[in-house]
C-alpha atoms as a PDB file:
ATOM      1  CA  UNK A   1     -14.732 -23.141  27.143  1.00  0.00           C
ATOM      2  CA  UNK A   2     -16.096 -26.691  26.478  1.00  0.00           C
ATOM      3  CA  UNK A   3     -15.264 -29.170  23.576  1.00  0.00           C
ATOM      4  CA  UNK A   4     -18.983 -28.327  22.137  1.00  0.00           C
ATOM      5  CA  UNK A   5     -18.362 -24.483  22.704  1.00  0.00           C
ATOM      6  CA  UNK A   6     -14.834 -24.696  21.064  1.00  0.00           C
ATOM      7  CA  UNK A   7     -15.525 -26.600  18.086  1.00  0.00           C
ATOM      8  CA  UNK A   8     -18.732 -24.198  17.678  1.00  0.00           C
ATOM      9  CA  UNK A   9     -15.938 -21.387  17.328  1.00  0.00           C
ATOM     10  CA  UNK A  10     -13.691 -23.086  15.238  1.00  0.00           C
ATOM     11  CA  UNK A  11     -15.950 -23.455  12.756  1.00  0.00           C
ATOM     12  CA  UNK A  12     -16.945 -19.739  12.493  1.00  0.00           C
ATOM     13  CA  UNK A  13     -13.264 -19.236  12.312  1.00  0.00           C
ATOM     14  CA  UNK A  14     -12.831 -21.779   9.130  1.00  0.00           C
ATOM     15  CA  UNK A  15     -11.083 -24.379  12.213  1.00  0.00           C
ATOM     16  CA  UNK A  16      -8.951 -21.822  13.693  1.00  0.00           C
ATOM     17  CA  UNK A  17      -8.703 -20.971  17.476  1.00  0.00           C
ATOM     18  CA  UNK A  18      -6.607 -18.736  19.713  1.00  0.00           C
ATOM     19  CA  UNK A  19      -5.329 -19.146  23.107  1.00  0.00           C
ATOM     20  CA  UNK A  20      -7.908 -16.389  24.370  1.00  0.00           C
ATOM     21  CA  UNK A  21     -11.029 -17.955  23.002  1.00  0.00           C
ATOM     22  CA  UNK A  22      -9.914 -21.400  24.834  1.00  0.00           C
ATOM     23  CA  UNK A  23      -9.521 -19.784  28.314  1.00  0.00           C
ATOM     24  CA  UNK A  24      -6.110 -21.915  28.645  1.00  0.00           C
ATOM     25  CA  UNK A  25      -3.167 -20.792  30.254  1.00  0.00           C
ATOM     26  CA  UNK A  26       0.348 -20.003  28.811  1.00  0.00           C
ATOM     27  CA  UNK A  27       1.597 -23.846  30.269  1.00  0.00           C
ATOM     28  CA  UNK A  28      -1.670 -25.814  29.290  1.00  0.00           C
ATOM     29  CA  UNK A  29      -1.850 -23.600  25.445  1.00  0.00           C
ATOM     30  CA  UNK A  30       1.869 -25.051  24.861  1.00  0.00           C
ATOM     31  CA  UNK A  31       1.302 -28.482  26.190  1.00  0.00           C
ATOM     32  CA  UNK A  32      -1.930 -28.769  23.423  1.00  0.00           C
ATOM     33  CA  UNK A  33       0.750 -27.776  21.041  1.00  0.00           C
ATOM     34  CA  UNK A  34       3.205 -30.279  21.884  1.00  0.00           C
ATOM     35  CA  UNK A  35       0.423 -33.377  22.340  1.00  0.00           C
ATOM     36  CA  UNK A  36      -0.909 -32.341  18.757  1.00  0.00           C
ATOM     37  CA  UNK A  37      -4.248 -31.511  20.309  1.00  0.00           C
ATOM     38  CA  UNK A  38      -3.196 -27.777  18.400  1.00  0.00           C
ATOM     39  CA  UNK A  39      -1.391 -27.113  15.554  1.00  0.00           C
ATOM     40  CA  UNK A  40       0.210 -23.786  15.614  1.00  0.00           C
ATOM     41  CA  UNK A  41       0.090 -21.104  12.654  1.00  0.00           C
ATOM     42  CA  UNK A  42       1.075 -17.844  14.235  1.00  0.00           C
ATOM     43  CA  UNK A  43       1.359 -17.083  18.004  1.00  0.00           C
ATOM     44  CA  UNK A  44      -1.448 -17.239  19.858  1.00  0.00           C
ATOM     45  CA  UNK A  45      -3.690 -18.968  17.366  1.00  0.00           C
ATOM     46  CA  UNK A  46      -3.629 -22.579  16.079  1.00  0.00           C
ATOM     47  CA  UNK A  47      -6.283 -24.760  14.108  1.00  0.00           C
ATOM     48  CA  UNK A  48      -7.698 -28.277  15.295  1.00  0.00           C
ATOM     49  CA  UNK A  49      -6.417 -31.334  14.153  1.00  0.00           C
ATOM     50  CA  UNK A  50      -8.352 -32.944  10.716  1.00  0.00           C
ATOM     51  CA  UNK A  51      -9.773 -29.112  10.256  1.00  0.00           C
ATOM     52  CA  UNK A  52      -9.531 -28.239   6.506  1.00  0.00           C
ATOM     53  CA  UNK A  53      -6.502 -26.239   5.448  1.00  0.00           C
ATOM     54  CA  UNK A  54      -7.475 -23.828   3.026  1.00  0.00           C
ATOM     55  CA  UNK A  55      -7.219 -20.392   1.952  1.00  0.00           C
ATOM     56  CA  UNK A  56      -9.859 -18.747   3.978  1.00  0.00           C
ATOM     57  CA  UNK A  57      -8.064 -20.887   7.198  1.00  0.00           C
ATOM     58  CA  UNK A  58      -4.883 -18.997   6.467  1.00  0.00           C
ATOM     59  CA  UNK A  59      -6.659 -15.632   6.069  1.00  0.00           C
ATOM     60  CA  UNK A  60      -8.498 -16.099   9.204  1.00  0.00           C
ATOM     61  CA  UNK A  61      -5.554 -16.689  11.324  1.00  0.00           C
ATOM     62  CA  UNK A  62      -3.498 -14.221   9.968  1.00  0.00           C
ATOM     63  CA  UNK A  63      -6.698 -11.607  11.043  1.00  0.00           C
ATOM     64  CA  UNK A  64      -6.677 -13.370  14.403  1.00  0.00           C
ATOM     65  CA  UNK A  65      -3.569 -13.004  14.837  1.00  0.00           C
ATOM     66  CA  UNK A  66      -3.193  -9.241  13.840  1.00  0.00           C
ATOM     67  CA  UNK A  67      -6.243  -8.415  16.435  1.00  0.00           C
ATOM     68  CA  UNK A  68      -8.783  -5.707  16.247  1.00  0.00           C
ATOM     69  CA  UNK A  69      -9.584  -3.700  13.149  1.00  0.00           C
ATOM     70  CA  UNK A  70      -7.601  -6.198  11.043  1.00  0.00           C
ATOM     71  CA  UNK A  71      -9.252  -7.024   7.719  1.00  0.00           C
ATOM     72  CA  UNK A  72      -8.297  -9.044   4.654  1.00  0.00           C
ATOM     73  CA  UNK A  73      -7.206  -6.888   1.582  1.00  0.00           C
ATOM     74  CA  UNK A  74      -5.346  -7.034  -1.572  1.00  0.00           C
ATOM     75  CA  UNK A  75      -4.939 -10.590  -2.754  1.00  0.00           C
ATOM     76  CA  UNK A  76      -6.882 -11.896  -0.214  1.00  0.00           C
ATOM     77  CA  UNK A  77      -9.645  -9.707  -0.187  1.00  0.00           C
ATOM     78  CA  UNK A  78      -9.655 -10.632  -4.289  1.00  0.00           C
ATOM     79  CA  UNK A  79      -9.993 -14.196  -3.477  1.00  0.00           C
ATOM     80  CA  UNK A  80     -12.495 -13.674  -1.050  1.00  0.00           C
ATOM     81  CA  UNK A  81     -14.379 -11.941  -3.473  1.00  0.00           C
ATOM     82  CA  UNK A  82     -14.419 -15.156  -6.418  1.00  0.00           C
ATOM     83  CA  UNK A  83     -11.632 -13.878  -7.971  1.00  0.00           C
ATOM     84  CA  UNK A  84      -9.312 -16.729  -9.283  1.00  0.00           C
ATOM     85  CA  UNK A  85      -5.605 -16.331  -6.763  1.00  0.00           C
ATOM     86  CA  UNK A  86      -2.559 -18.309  -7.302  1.00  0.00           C
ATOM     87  CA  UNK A  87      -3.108 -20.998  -4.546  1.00  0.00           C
ATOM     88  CA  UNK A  88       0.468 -19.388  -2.929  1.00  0.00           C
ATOM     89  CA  UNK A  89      -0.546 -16.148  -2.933  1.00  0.00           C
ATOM     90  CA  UNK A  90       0.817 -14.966   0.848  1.00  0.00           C
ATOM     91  CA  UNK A  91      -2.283 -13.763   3.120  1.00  0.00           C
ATOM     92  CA  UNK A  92      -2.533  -9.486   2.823  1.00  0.00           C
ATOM     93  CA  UNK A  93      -4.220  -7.606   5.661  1.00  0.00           C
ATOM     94  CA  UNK A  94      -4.583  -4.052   6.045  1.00  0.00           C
ATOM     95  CA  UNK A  95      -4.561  -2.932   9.968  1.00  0.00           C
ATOM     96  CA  UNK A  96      -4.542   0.223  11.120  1.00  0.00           C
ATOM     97  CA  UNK A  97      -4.192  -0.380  14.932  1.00  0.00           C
ATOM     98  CA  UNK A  98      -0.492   0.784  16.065  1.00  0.00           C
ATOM     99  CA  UNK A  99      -0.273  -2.122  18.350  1.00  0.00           C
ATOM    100  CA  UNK A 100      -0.821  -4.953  15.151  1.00  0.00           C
ATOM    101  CA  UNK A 101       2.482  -6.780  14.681  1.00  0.00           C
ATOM    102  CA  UNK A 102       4.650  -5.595  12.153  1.00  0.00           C
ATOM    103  CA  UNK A 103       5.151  -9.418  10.894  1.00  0.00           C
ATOM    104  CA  UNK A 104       3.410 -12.716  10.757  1.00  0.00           C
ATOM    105  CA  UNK A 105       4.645 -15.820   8.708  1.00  0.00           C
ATOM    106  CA  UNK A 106       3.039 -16.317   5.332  1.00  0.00           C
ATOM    107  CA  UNK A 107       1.384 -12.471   5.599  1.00  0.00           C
ATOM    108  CA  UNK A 108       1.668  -9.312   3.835  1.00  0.00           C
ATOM    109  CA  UNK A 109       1.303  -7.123   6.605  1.00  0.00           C
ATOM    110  CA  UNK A 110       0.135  -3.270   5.156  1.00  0.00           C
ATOM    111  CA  UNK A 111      -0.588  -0.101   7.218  1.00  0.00           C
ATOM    112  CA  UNK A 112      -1.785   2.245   4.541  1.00  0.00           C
ATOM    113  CA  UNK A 113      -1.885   6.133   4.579  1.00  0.00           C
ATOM    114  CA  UNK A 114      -5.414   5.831   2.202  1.00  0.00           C
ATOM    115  CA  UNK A 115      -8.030   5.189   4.861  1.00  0.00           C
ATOM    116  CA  UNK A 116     -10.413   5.759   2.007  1.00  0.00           C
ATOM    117  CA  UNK A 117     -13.099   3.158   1.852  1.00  0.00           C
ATOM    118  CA  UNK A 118     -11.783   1.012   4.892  1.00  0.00           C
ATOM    119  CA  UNK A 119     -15.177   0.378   6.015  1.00  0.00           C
ATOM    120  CA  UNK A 120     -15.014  -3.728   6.268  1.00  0.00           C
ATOM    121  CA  UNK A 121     -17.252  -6.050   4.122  1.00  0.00           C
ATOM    122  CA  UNK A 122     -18.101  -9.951   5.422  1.00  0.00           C
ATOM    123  CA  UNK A 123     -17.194 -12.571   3.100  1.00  0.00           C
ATOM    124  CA  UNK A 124     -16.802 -16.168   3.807  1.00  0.00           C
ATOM    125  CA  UNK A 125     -17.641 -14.994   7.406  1.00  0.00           C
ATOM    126  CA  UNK A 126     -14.286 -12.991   7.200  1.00  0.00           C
ATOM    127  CA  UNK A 127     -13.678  -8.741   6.972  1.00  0.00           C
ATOM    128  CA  UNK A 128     -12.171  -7.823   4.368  1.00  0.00           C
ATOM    129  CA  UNK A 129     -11.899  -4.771   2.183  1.00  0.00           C
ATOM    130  CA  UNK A 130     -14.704  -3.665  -0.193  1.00  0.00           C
ATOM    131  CA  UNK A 131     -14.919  -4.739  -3.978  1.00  0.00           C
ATOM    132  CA  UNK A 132     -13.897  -1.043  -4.653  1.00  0.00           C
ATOM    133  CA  UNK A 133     -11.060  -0.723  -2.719  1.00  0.00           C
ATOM    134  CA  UNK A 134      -9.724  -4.199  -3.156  1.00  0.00           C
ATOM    135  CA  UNK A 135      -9.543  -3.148  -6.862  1.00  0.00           C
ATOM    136  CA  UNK A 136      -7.328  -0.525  -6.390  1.00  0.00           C
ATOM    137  CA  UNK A 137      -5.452  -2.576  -4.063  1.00  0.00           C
ATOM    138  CA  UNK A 138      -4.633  -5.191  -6.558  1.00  0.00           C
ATOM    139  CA  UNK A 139      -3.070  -3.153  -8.896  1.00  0.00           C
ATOM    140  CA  UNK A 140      -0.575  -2.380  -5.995  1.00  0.00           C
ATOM    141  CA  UNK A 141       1.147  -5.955  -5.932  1.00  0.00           C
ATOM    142  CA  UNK A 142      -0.681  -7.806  -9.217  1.00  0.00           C
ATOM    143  CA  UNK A 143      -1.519  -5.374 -11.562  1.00  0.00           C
ATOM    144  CA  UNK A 144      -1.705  -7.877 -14.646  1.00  0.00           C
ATOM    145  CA  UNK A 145      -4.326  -9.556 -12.676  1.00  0.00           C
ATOM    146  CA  UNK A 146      -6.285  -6.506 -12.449  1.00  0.00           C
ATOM    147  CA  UNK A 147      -8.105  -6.220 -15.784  1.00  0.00           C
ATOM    148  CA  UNK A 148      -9.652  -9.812 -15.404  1.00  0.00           C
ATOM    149  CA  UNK A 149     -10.891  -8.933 -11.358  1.00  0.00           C
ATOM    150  CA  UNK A 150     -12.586  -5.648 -12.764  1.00  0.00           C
ATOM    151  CA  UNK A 151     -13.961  -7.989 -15.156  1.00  0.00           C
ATOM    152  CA  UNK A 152     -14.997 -10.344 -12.806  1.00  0.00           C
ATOM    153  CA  UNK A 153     -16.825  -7.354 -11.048  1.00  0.00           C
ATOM    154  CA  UNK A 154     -18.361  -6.274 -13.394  1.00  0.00           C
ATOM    155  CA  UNK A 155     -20.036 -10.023 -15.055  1.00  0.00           C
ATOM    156  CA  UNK A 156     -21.053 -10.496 -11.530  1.00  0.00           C
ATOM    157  CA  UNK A 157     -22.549  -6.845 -11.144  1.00  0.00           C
ATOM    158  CA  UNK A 158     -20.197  -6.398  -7.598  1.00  0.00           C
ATOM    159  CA  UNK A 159     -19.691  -3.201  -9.032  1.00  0.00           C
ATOM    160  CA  UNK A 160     -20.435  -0.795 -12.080  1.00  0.00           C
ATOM    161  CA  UNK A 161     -18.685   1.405 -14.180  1.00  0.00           C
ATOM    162  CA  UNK A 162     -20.047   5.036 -12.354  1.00  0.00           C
ATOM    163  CA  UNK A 163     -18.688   2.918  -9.226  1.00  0.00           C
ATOM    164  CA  UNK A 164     -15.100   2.134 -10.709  1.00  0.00           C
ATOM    165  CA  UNK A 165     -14.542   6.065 -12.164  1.00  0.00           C
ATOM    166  CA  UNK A 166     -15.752   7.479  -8.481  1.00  0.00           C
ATOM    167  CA  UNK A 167     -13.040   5.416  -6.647  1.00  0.00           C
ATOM    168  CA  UNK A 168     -10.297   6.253  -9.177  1.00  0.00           C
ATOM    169  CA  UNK A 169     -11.422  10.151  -8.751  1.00  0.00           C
ATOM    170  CA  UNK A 170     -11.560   8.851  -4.474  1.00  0.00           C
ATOM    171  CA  UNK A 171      -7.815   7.399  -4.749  1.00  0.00           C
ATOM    172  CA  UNK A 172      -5.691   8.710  -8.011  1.00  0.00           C
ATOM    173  CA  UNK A 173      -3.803  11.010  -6.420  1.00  0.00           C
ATOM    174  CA  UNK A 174       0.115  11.568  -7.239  1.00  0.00           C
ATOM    175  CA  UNK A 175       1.553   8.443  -5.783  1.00  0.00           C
ATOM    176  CA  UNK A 176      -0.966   6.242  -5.019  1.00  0.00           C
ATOM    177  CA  UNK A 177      -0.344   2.956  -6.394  1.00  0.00           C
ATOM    178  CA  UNK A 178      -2.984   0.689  -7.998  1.00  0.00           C
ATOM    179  CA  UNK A 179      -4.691   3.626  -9.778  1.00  0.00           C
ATOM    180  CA  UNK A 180      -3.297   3.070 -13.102  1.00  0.00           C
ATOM    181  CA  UNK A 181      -3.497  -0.377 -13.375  1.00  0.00           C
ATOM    182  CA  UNK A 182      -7.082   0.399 -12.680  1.00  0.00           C
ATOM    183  CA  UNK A 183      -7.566   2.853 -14.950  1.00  0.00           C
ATOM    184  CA  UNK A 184      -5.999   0.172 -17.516  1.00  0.00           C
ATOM    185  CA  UNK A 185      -8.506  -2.088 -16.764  1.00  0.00           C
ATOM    186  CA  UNK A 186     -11.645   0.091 -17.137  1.00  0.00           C
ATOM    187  CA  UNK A 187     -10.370   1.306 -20.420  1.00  0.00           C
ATOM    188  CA  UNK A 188     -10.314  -2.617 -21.403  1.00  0.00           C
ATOM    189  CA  UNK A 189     -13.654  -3.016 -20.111  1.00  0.00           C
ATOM    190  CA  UNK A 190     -15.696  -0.227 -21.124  1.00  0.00           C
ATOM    191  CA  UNK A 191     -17.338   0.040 -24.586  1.00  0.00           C
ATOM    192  CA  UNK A 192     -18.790   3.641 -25.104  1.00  0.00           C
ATOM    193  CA  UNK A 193     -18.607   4.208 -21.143  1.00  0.00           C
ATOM    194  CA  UNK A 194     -20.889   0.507 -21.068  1.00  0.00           C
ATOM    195  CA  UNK A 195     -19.223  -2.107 -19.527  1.00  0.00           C
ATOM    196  CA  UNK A 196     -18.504  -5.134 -21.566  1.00  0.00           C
ATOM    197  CA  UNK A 197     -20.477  -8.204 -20.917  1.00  0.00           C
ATOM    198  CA  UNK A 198     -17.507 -10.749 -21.468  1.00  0.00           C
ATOM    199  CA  UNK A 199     -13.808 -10.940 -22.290  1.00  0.00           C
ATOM    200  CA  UNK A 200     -14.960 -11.430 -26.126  1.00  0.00           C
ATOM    201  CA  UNK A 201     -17.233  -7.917 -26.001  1.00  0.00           C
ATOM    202  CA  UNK A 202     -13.089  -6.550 -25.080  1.00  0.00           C
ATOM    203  CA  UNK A 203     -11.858  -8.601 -27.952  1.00  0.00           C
ATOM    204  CA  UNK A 204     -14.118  -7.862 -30.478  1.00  0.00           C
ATOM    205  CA  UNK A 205     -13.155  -4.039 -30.299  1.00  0.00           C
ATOM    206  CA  UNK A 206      -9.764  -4.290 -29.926  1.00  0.00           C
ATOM    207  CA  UNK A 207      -9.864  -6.440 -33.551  1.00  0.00           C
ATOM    208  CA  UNK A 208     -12.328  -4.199 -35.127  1.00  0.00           C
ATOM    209  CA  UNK A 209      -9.516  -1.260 -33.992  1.00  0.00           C
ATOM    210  CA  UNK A 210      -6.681  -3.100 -35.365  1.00  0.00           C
ATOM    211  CA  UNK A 211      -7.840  -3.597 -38.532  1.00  0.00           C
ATOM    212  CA  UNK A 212      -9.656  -0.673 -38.894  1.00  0.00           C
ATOM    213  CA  UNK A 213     -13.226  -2.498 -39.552  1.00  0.00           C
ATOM    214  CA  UNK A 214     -16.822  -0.124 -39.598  1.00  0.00           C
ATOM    215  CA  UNK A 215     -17.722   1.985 -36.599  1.00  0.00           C
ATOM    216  CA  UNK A 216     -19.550  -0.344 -34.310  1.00  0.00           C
ATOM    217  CA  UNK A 217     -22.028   0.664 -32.019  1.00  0.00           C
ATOM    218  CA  UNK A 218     -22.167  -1.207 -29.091  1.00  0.00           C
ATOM    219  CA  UNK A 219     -25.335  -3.010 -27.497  1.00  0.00           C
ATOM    220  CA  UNK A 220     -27.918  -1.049 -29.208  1.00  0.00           C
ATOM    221  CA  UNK A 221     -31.532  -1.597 -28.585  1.00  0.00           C
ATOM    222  CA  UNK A 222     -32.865  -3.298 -32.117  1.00  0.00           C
ATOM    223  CA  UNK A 223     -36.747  -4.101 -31.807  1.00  0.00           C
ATOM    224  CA  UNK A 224     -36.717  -4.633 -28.214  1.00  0.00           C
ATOM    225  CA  UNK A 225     -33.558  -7.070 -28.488  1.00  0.00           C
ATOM    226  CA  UNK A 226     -30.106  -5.598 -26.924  1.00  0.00           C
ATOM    227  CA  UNK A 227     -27.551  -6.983 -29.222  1.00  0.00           C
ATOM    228  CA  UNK A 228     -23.368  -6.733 -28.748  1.00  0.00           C
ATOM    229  CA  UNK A 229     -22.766  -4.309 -31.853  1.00  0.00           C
ATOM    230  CA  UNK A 230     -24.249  -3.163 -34.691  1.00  0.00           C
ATOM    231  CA  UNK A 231     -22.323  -1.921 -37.513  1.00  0.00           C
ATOM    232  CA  UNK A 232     -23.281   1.569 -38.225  1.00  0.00           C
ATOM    233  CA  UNK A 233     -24.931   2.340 -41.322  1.00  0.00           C
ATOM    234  CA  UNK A 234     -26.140  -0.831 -42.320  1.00  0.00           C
ATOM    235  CA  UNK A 235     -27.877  -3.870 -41.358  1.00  0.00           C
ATOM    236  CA  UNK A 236     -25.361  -6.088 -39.932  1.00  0.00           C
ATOM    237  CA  UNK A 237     -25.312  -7.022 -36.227  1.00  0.00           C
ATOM    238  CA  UNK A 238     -22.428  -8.906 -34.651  1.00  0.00           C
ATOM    239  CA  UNK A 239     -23.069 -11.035 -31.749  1.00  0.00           C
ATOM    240  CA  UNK A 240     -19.747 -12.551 -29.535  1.00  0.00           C
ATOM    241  CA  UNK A 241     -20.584 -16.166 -28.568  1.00  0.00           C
ATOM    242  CA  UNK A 242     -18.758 -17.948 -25.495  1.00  0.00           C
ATOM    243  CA  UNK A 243     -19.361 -21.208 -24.904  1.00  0.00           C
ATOM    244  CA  UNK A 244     -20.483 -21.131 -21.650  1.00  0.00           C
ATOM    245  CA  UNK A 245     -22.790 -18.055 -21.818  1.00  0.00           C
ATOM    246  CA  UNK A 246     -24.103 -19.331 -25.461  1.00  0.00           C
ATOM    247  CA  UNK A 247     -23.489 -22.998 -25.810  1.00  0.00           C
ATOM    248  CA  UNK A 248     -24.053 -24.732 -22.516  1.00  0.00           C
ATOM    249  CA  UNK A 249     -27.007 -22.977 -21.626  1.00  0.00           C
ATOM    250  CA  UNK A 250     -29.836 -24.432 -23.305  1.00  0.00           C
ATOM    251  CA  UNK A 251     -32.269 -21.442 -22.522  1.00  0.00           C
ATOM    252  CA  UNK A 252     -29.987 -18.995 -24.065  1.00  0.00           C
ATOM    253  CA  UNK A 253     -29.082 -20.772 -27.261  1.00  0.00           C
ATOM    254  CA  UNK A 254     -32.660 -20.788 -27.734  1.00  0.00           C
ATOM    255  CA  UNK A 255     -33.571 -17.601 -27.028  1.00  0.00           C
ATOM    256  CA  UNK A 256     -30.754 -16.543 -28.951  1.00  0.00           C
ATOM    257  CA  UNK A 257     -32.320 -18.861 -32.160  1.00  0.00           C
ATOM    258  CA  UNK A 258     -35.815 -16.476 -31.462  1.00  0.00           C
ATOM    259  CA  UNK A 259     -33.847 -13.111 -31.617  1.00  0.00           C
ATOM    260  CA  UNK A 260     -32.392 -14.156 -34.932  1.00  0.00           C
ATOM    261  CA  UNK A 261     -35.436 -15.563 -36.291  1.00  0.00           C
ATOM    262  CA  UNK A 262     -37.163 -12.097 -35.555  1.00  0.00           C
ATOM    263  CA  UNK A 263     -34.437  -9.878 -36.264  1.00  0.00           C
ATOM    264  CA  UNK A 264     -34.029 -11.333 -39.596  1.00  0.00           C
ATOM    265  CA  UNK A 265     -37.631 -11.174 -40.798  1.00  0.00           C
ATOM    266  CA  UNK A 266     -36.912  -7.260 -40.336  1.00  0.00           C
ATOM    267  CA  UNK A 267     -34.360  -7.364 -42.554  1.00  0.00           C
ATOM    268  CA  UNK A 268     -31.229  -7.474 -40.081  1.00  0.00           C
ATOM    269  CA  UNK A 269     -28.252  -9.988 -41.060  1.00  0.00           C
ATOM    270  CA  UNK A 270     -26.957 -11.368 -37.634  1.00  0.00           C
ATOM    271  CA  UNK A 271     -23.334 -12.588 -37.586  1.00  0.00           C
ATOM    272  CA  UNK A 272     -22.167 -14.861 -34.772  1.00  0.00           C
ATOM    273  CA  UNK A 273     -18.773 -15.034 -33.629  1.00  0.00           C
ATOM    274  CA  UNK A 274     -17.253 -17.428 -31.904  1.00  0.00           C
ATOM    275  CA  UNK A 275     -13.878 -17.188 -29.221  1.00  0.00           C
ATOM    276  CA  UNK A 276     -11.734 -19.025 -31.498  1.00  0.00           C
ATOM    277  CA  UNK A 277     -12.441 -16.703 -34.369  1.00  0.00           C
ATOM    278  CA  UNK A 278     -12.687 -13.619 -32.474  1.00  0.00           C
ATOM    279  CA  UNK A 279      -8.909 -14.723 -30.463  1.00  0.00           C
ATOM    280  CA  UNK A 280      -7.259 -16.241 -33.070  1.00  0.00           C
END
């Protein structure tokens, strides 16, 4: 393979090559290592010199390196999929081929029993596990990280709430880990079986529950407008304002002045809530 052709590769491979895509031999593949023309990350597969190290470069080798069928999963898979990781989160593959080492440096290698939804997805150019099953995966080595992924999914629409009940009813059977933490996380999440539009939707029903407040009913239809909650029996609508959704966007925080302004001259009283006093 030529320079052009090579560096071509590397960069589908986020700077990473192997030994088999170069054509060299055993001798010449060890003599690039010691010159520095390579730098090695797991046998058989190295990265160019001045080639970004990141997380996606340490995911792709590891897949590289664990051959056919291997896909990124777990941690991984969550990162691939937006998800905010720990920067030193090891790399986690799942591979079902018998003949995938049992151990690579840095990796998490798992052979799982569950072959339920191990059809691979493509992200960052990389296979990985679905949105669905990395979920469930999660809860099997993070499960405190688990309620803000499915939350992630679900702001992002990567998945729904009919979507997270059919894989716990695919996977939640005795033993299966991940399930529960899963299950957790829906709970948190879900708002009369609707899925919460932001962390403060969550919050705002875990305070009303705590101290007991008025039934709310949660994002009702109110002349045309789809609100956060009303409180039933009366006139009052609460609305949960982040800053980001409600405060930085200069469309919204208009549009949300033009809901009020209508509501109101119908006879609703809208409240606004911010984080800090839904939180604190």
């Amino acid at each position: 393979m030529d320079a052009r052709h090579l560096d071509r590769w590397a960069l589908r491979h986020h700077g990473v090559v192997t030994k088999a895509a170069t054509g060299l031999s055993d001798s010449a593949w060890k003599r690039a290592l010691r010159a520095g023309r390579l730098v090695a990350i797991h046998p058989g597969v190295a990265r160019l010199p001045g080639a970004a190290t990141t997380t996606e470069q340490r995911i792709s080798a590891a897949i590289l390196a664990a051959g056919h069928g291997a896909m990124a999963s777990h941690r991984s898979a969550a990162h691939l999929w937006g998800m905010p990781r720990p920067a030193d989160d090891p790399v986690d593959l799942v591979v079902t081929d018998r003949a995938a080492p049992r151990t690579l440096a840095g990796v998490c290698v798992h052979r799982p029993i569950d072959l339920a939804q191990l059809i691979p997805q493509r992200r960052s150019g990389l296979p990985c596990t679905n949105i669905l099953r990395t979920l469930v995966d999660l809860g099997s080595v993070d499960a405190r990280a688990v309620e803000g992924a499915v939350g992630h999914a679900l702001s992002t629409r990567l998945a729904t709430l009919d979507a997270l009940e059919a894989t716990l009813r695919v996977h939640a059977r005795r033993g299966r880990s991940g399930t529960v933490a899963l299950r957790r996380a829906i709970d948190v999440w879900s708002i009369d079986a609707k899925p919460a539009d932001s962390v403060l939707e969550a919050a705002m029903r875990r305070l009303a529950a705590r101290h007991r407040l008025p039934p709310l009913e949660f994002h009702p239809v109110i002349a045309g407008w789809e609100v956060d909650f009303r409180i039933v029996g009366s006139p009052v609508i609460v609305e949960c304002d982040g800053w980001a959704s409600h405060g930085l966007r200069v469309e919204q925080f208009e549009r949300d002045r033009t809901r009020d302004a209508e509501l109101a001259t119908l006879g609703w009283v809208v409240l606004r809530f911010t984080y800090r006093a839904i939180t604190c």
